[in-house]
N, C-alpha and C. Protein backbone atom coordinates (compact mmCIF):
# COMPACT_ATOMS: atom_id res chain seq x y z
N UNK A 1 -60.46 22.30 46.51
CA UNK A 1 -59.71 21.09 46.71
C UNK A 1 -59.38 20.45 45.36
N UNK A 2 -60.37 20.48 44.72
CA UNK A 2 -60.13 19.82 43.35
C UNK A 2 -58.85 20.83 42.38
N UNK A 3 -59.12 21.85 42.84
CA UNK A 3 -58.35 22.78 41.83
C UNK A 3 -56.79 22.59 42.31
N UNK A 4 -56.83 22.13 43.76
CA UNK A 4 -55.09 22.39 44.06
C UNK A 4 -54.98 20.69 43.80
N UNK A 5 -55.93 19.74 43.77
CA UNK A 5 -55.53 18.25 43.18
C UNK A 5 -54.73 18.77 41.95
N UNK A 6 -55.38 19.33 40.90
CA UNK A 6 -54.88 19.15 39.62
C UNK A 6 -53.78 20.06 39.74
N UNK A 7 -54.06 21.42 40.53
CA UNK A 7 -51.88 22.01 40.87
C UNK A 7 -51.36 21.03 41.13
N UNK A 8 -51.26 20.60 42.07
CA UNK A 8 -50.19 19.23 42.19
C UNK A 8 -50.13 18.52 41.47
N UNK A 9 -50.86 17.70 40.78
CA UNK A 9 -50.17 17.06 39.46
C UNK A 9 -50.11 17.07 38.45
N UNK A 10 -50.40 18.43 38.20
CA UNK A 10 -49.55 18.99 36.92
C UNK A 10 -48.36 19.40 37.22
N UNK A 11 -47.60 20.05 38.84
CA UNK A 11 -46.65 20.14 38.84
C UNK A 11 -45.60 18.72 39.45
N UNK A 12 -46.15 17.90 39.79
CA UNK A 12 -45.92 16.20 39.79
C UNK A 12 -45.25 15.73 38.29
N UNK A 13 -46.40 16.16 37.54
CA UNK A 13 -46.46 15.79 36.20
C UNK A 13 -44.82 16.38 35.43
N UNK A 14 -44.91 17.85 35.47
CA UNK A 14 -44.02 18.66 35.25
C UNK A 14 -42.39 18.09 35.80
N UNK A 15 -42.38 17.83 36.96
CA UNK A 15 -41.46 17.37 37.74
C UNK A 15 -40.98 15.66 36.99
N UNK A 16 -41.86 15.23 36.93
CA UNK A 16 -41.69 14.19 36.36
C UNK A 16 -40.55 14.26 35.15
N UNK A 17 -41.17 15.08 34.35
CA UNK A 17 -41.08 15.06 33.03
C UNK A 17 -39.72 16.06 32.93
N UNK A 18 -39.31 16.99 33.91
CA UNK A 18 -37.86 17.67 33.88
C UNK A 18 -36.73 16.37 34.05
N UNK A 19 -37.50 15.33 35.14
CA UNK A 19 -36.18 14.26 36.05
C UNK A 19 -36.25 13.32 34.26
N UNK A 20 -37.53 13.10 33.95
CA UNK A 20 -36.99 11.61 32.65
C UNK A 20 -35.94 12.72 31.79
N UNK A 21 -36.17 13.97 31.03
CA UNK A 21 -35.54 14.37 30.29
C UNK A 21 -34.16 14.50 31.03
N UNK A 22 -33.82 15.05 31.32
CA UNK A 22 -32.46 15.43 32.27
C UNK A 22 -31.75 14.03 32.49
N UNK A 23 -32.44 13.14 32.76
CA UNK A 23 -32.29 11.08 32.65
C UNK A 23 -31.27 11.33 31.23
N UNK A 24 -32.87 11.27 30.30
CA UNK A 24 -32.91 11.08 29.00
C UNK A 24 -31.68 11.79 28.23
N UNK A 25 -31.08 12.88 28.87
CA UNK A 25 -30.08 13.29 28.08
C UNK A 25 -28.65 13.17 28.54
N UNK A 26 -28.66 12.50 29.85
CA UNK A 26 -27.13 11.99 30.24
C UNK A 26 -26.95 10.63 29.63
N UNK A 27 -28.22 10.04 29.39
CA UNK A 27 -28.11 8.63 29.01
C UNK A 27 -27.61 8.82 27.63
N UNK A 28 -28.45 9.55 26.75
CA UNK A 28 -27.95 10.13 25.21
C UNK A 28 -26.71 10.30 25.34
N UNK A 29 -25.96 11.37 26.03
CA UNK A 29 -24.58 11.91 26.04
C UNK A 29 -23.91 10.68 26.09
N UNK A 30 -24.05 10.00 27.21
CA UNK A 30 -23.29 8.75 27.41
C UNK A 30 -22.92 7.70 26.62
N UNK A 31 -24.16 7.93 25.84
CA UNK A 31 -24.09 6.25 24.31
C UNK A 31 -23.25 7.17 23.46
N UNK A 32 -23.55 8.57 22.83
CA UNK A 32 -22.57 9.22 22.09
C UNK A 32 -21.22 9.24 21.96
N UNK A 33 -20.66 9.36 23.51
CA UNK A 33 -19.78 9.40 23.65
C UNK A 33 -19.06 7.96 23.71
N UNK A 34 -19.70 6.59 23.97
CA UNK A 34 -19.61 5.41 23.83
C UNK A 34 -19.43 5.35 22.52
N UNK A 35 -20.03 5.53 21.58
CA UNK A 35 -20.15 5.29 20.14
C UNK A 35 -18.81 6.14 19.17
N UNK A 36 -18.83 7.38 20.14
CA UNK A 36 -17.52 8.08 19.12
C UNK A 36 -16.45 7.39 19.62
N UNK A 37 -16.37 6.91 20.50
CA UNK A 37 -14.91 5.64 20.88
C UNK A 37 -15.21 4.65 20.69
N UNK A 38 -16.09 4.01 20.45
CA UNK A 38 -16.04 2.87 19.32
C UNK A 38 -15.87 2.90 17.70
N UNK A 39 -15.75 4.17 17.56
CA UNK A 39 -15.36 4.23 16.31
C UNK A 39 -14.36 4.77 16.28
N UNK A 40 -13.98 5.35 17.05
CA UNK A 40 -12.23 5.70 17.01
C UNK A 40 -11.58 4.15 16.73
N UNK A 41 -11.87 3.68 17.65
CA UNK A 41 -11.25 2.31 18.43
C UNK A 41 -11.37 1.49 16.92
N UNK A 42 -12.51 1.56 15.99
CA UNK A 42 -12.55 0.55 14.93
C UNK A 42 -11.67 1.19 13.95
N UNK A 43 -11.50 2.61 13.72
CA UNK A 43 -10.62 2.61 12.42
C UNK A 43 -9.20 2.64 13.20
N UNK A 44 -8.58 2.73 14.32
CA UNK A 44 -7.35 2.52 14.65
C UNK A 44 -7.43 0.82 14.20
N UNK A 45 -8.48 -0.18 14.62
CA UNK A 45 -8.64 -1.45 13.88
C UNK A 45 -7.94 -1.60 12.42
N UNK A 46 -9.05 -0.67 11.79
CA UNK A 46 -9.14 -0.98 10.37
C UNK A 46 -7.47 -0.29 10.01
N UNK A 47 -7.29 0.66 10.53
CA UNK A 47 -5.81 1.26 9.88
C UNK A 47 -4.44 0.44 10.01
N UNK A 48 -4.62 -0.32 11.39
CA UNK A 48 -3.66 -1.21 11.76
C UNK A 48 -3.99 -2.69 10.85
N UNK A 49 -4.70 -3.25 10.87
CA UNK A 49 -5.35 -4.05 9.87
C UNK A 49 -4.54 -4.38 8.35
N UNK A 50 -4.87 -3.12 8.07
CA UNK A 50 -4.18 -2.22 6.68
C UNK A 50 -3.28 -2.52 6.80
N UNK A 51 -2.47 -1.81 7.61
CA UNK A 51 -0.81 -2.09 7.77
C UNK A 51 -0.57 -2.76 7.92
N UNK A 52 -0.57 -3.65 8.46
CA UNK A 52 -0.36 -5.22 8.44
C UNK A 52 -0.59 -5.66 7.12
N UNK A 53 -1.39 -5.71 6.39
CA UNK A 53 -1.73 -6.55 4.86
C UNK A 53 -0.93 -5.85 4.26
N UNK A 54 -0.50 -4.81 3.93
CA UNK A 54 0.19 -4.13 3.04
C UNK A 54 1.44 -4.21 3.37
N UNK A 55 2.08 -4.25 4.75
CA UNK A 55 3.58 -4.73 5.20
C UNK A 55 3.60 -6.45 4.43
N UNK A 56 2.57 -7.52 4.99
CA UNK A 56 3.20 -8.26 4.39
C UNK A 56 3.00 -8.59 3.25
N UNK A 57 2.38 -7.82 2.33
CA UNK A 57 1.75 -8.02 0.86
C UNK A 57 3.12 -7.31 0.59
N UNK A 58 3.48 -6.56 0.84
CA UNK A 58 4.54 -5.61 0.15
C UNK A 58 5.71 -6.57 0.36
N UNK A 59 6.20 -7.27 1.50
CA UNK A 59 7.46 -7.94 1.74
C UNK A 59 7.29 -9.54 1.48
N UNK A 60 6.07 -10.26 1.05
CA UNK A 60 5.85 -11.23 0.41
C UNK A 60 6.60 -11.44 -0.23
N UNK A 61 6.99 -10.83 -1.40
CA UNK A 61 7.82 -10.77 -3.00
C UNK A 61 8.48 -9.75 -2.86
N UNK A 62 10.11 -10.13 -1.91
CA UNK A 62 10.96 -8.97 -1.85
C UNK A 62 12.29 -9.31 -1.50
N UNK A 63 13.47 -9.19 -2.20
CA UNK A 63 14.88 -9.63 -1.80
C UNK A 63 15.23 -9.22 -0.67
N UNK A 64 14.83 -8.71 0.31
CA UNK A 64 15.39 -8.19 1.45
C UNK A 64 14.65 -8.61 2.69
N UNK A 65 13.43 -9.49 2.30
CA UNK A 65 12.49 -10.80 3.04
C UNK A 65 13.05 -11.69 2.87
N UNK A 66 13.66 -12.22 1.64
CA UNK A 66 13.97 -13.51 1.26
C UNK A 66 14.95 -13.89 2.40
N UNK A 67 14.74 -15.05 2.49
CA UNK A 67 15.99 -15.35 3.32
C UNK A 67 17.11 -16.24 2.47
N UNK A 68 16.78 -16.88 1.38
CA UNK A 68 16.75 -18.20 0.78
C UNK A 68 17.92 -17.60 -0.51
N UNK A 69 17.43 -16.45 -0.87
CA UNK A 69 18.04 -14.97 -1.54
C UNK A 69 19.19 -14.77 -1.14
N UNK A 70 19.07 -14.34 0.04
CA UNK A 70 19.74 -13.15 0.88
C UNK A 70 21.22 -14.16 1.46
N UNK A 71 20.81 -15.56 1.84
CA UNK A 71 22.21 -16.43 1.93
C UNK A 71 22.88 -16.54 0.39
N UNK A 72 22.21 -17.06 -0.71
CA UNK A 72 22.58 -17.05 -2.30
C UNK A 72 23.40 -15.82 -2.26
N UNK A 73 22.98 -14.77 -1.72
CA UNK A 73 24.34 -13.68 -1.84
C UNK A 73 24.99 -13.47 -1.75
N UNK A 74 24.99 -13.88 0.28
CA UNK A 74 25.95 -13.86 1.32
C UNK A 74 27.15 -15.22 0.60
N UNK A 75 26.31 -16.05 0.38
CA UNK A 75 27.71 -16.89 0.12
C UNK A 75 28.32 -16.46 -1.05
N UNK A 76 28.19 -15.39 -2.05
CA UNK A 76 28.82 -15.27 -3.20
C UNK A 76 30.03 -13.81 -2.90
N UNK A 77 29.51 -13.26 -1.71
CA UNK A 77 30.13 -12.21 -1.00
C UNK A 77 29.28 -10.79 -1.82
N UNK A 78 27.86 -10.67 -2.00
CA UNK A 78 27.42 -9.88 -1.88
C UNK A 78 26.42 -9.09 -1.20
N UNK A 79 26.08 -8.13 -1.15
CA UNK A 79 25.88 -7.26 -0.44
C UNK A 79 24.23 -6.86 -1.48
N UNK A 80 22.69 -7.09 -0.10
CA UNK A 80 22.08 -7.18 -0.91
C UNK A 80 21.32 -5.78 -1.27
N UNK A 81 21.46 -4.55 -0.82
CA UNK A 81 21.73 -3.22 -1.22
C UNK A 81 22.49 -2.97 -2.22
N UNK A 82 23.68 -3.36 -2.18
CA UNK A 82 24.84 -3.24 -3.86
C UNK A 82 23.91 -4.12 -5.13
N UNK A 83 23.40 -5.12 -4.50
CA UNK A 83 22.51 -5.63 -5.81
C UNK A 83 21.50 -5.30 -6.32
N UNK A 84 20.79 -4.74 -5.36
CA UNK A 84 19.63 -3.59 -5.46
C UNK A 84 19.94 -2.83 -6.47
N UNK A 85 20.82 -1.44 -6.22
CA UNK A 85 21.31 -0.87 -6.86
C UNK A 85 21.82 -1.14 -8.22
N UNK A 86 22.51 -1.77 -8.05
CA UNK A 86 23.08 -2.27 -9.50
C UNK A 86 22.54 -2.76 -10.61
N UNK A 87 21.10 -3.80 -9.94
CA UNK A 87 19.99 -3.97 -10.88
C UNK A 87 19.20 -3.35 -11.37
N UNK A 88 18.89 -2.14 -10.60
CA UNK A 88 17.85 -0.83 -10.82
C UNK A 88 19.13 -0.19 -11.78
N UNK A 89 20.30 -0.57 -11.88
CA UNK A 89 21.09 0.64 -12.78
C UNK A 89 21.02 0.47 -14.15
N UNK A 90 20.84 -1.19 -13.72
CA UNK A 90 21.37 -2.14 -15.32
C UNK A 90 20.46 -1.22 -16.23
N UNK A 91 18.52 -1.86 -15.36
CA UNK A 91 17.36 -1.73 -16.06
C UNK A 91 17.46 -0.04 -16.35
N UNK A 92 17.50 1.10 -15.77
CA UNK A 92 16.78 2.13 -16.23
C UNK A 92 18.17 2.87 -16.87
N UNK A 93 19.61 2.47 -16.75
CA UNK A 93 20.40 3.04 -17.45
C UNK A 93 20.24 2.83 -18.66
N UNK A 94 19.58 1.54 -19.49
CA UNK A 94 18.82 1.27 -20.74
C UNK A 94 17.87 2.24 -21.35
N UNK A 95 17.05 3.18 -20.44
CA UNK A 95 16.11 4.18 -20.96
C UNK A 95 17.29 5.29 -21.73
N UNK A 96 16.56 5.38 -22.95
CA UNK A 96 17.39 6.75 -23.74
C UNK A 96 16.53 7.61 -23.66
N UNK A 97 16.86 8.98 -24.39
CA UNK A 97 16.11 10.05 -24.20
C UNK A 97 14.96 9.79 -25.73
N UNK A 98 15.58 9.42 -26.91
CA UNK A 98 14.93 9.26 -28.18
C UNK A 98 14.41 8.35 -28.42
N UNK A 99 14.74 7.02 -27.88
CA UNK A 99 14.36 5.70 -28.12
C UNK A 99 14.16 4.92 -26.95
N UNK A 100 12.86 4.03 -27.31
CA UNK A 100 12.49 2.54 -26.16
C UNK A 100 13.38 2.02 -26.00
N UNK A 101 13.58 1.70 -24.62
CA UNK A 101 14.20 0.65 -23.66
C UNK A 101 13.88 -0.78 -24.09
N UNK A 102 15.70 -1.09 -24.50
CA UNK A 102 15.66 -2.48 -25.44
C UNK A 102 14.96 -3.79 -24.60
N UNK A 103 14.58 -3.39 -23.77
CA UNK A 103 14.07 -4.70 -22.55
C UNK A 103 12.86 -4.66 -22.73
N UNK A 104 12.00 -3.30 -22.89
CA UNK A 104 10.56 -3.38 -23.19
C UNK A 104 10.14 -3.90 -25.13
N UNK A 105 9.44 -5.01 -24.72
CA UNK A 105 8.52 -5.13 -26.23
C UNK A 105 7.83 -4.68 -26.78
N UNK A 106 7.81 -3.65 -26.63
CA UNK A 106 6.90 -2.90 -27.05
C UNK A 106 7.28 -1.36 -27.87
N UNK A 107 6.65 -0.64 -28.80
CA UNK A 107 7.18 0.87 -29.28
C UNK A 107 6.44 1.56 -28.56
N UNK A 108 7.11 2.58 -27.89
CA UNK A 108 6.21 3.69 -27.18
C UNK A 108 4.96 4.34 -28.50
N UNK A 109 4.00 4.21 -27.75
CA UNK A 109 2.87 5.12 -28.97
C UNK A 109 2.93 7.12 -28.44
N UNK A 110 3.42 7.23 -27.08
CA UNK A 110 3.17 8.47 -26.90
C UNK A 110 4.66 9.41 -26.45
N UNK A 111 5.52 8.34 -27.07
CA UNK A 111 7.13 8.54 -26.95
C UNK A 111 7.58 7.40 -26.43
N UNK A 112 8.62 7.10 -25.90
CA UNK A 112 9.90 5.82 -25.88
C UNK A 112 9.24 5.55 -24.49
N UNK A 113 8.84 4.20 -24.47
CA UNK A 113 8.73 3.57 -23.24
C UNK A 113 10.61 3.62 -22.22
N UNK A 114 9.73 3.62 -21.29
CA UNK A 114 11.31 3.89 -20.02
C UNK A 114 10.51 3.51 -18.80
N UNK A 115 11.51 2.47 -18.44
CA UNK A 115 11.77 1.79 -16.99
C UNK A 115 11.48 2.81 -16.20
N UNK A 116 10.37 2.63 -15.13
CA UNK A 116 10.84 4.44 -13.95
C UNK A 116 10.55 3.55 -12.65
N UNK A 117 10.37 2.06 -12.46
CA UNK A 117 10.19 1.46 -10.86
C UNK A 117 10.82 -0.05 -10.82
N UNK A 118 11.70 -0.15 -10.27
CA UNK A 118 12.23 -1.37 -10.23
C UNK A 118 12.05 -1.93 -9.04
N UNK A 119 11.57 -3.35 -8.52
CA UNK A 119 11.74 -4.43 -7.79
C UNK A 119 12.55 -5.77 -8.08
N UNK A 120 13.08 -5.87 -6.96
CA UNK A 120 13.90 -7.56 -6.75
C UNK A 120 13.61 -8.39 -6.29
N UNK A 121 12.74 -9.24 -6.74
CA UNK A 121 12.03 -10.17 -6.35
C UNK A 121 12.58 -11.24 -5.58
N UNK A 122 13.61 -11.76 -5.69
CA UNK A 122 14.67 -12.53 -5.45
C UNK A 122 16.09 -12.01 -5.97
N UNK A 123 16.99 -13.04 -5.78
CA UNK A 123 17.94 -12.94 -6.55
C UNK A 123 18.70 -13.05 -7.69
N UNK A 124 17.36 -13.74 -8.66
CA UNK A 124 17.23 -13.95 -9.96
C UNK A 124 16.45 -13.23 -10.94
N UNK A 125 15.03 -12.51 -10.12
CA UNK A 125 14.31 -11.96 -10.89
C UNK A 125 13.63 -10.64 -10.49
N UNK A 126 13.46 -9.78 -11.18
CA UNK A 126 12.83 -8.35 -10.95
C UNK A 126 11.69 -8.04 -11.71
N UNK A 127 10.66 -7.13 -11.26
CA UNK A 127 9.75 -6.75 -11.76
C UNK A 127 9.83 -5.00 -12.29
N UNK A 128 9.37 -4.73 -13.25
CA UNK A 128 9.65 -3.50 -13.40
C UNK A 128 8.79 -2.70 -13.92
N UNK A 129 8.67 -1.24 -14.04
CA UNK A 129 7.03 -0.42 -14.31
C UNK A 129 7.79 0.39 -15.50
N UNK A 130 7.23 -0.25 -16.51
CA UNK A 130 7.37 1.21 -17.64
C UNK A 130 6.30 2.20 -17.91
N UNK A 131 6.71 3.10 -18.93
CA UNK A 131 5.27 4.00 -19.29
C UNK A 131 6.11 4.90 -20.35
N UNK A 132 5.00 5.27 -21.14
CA UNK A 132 5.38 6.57 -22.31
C UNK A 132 4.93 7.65 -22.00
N UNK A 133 4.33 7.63 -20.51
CA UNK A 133 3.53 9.33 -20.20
C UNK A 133 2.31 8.81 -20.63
N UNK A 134 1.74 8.13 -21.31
CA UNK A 134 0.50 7.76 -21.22
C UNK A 134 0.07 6.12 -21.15
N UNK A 135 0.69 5.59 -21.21
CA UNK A 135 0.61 3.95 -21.67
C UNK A 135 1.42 3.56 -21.13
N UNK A 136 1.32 1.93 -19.94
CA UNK A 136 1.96 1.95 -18.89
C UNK A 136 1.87 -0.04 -19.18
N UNK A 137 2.91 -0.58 -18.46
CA UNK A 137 3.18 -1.80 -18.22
C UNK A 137 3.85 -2.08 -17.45
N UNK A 138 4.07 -3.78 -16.96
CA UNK A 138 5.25 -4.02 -16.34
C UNK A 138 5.84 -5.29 -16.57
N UNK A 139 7.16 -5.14 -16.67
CA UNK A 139 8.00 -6.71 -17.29
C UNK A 139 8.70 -7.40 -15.88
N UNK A 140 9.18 -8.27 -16.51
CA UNK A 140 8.93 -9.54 -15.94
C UNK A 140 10.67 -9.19 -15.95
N UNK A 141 11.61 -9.53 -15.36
CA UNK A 141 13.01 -9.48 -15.86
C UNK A 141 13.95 -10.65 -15.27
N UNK A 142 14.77 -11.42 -15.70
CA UNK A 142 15.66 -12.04 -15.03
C UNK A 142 16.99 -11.73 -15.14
N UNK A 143 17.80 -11.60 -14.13
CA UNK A 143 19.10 -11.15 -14.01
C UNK A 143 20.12 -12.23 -13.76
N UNK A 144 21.36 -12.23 -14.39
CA UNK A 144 22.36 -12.58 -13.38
C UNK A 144 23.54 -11.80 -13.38
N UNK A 145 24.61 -12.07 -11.46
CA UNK A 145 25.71 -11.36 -11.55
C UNK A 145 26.78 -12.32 -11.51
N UNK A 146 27.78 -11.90 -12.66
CA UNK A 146 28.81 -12.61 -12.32
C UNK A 146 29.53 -12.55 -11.58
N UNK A 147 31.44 -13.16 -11.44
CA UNK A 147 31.92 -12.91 -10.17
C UNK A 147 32.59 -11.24 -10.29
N UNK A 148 32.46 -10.79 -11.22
CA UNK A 148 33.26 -9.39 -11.39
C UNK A 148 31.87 -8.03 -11.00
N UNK A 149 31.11 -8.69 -10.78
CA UNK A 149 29.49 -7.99 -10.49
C UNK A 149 29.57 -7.35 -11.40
N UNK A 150 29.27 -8.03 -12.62
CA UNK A 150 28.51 -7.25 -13.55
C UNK A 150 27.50 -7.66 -13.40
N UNK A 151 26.10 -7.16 -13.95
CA UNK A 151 24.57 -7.42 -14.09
C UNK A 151 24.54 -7.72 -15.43
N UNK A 152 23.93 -8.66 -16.02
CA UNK A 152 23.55 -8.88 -17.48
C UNK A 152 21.68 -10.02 -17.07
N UNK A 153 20.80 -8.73 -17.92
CA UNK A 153 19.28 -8.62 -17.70
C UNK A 153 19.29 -9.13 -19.01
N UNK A 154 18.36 -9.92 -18.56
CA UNK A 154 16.95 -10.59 -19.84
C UNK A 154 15.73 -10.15 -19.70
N UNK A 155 15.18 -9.86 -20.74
CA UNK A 155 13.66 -9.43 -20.17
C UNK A 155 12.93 -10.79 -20.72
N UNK A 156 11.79 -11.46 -19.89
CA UNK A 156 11.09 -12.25 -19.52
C UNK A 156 9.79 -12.35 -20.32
N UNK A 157 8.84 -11.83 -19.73
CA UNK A 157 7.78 -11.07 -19.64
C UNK A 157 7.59 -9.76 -19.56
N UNK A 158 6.40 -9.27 -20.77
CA UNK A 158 5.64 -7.73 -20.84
C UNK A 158 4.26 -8.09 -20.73
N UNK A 159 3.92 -6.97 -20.07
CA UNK A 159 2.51 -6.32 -20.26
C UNK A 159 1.88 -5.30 -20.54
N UNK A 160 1.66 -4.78 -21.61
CA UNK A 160 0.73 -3.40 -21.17
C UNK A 160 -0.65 -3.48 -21.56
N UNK A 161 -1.04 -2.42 -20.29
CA UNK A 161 -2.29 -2.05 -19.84
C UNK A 161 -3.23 -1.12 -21.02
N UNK A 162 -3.90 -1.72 -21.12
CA UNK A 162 -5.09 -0.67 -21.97
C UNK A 162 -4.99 0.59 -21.26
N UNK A 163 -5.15 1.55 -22.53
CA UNK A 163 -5.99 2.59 -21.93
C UNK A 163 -6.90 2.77 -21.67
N UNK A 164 -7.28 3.50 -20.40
CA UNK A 164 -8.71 3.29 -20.63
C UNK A 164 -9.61 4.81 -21.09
C-alpha cells in the first residue's frame, strides 16, 4: 500500500509538473511574442518621430515653407523654383577649377575652396557648404534679384570647421 501511495504521487507529482511547464511555456511564448510587437510598434514610434523632426527641422528655414517669401515673389512675378536655380547658379558658377570662390574668405589649404550645397533660406538669404576635399565650411550669403532677374550675391558670413 505504501509503495503504490508513493506510485501515485510521484506520478501526481510528474503530472503536475508536465501541466505547470507546458503552462509555463505558452505563457513565455505569449509575453515574447507581446514584447517583439512592442518593439516593432516602438521603433515604427521612434522612426515616425524622426520624420517628423527632421521634416520640420528641414522646412523650418526654407523658401518653399516660407509663405512671407513665397508672396515677396509672387508679387514681383517670380517663380520660386527659377529662383532656386538661379541662386544655386550665381553661387557655384563662381567655383573655378584653379582658384577659390570669390564669396568664400578663406584660401583653400588643400586646393580652391568651392561652393558644392546651396540653400534659400528666404528670399534674401542663402546658406551654403564649401570644402577643399579636406576642410569644410559654410557661408552665410545675401542675394538680390533685380527686375531683369539677374542675381547679384554678397557673401555675409564664413565659417570653417577645424579639422579634426
Amino acid at each position: 500500500m505504501r509503495k503504490s501511495f508513493l506510485m501515485y504521487l510521484f506520478v501526481f507529482t510528474a503530472l503536475l509538473a508536465v501541466v505547470f511547464y507546458m503552462n509555463g511555456s505558452k505563457v513565455l511564448a505569449a509575453k515574447e511574442k507581446e514584447i517583439a510587437h512592442l518593439q516593432k510598434e516602438l521603433e515604427e514610434q521612434k522612426a515616425n518621430a524622426e520624420a517628423l523632426t527632421n521634416h520640420s527641422q528641414e522646412s523650418a528655414f526654407s523658401l518653399v515653407s516660407n509663405e512671407e517669401a513665397l508672396s515677396y515673389l509672387e508679387e514681383r512675378g517670380l517663380e520660386p523654383q527659377k529662383v532656386i536655380s538661379r541662386v544655386e547658379e550665381a553661387l557655384i558658377s563662381r567655383n573655378a577649377a584653379d582658384a577659390d570662390n570669390d564669396l568664400i574668405p578663406y584660401e583653400g589649404m588643400n586646393g580652391p575652396f568651392r561652393i558644392n550645397k546651396v540653400k534659400l533660406l528666404n528670399h534674401k538669404w542663402a546658406i551654403a557648404s564649401f570644402t577643399d576635399g579636406l576642410y569644410w565650411g559654410d557661408l552665410f550669403v545675401s542675394f538680390e534679384i533685380d527686375e531683369a532677374g539677374t542675381v547679384e550675391v554678397f557673401s555675409e558670413k564664413a565659417v570653417l570647421y577645424p579639422k579634426n
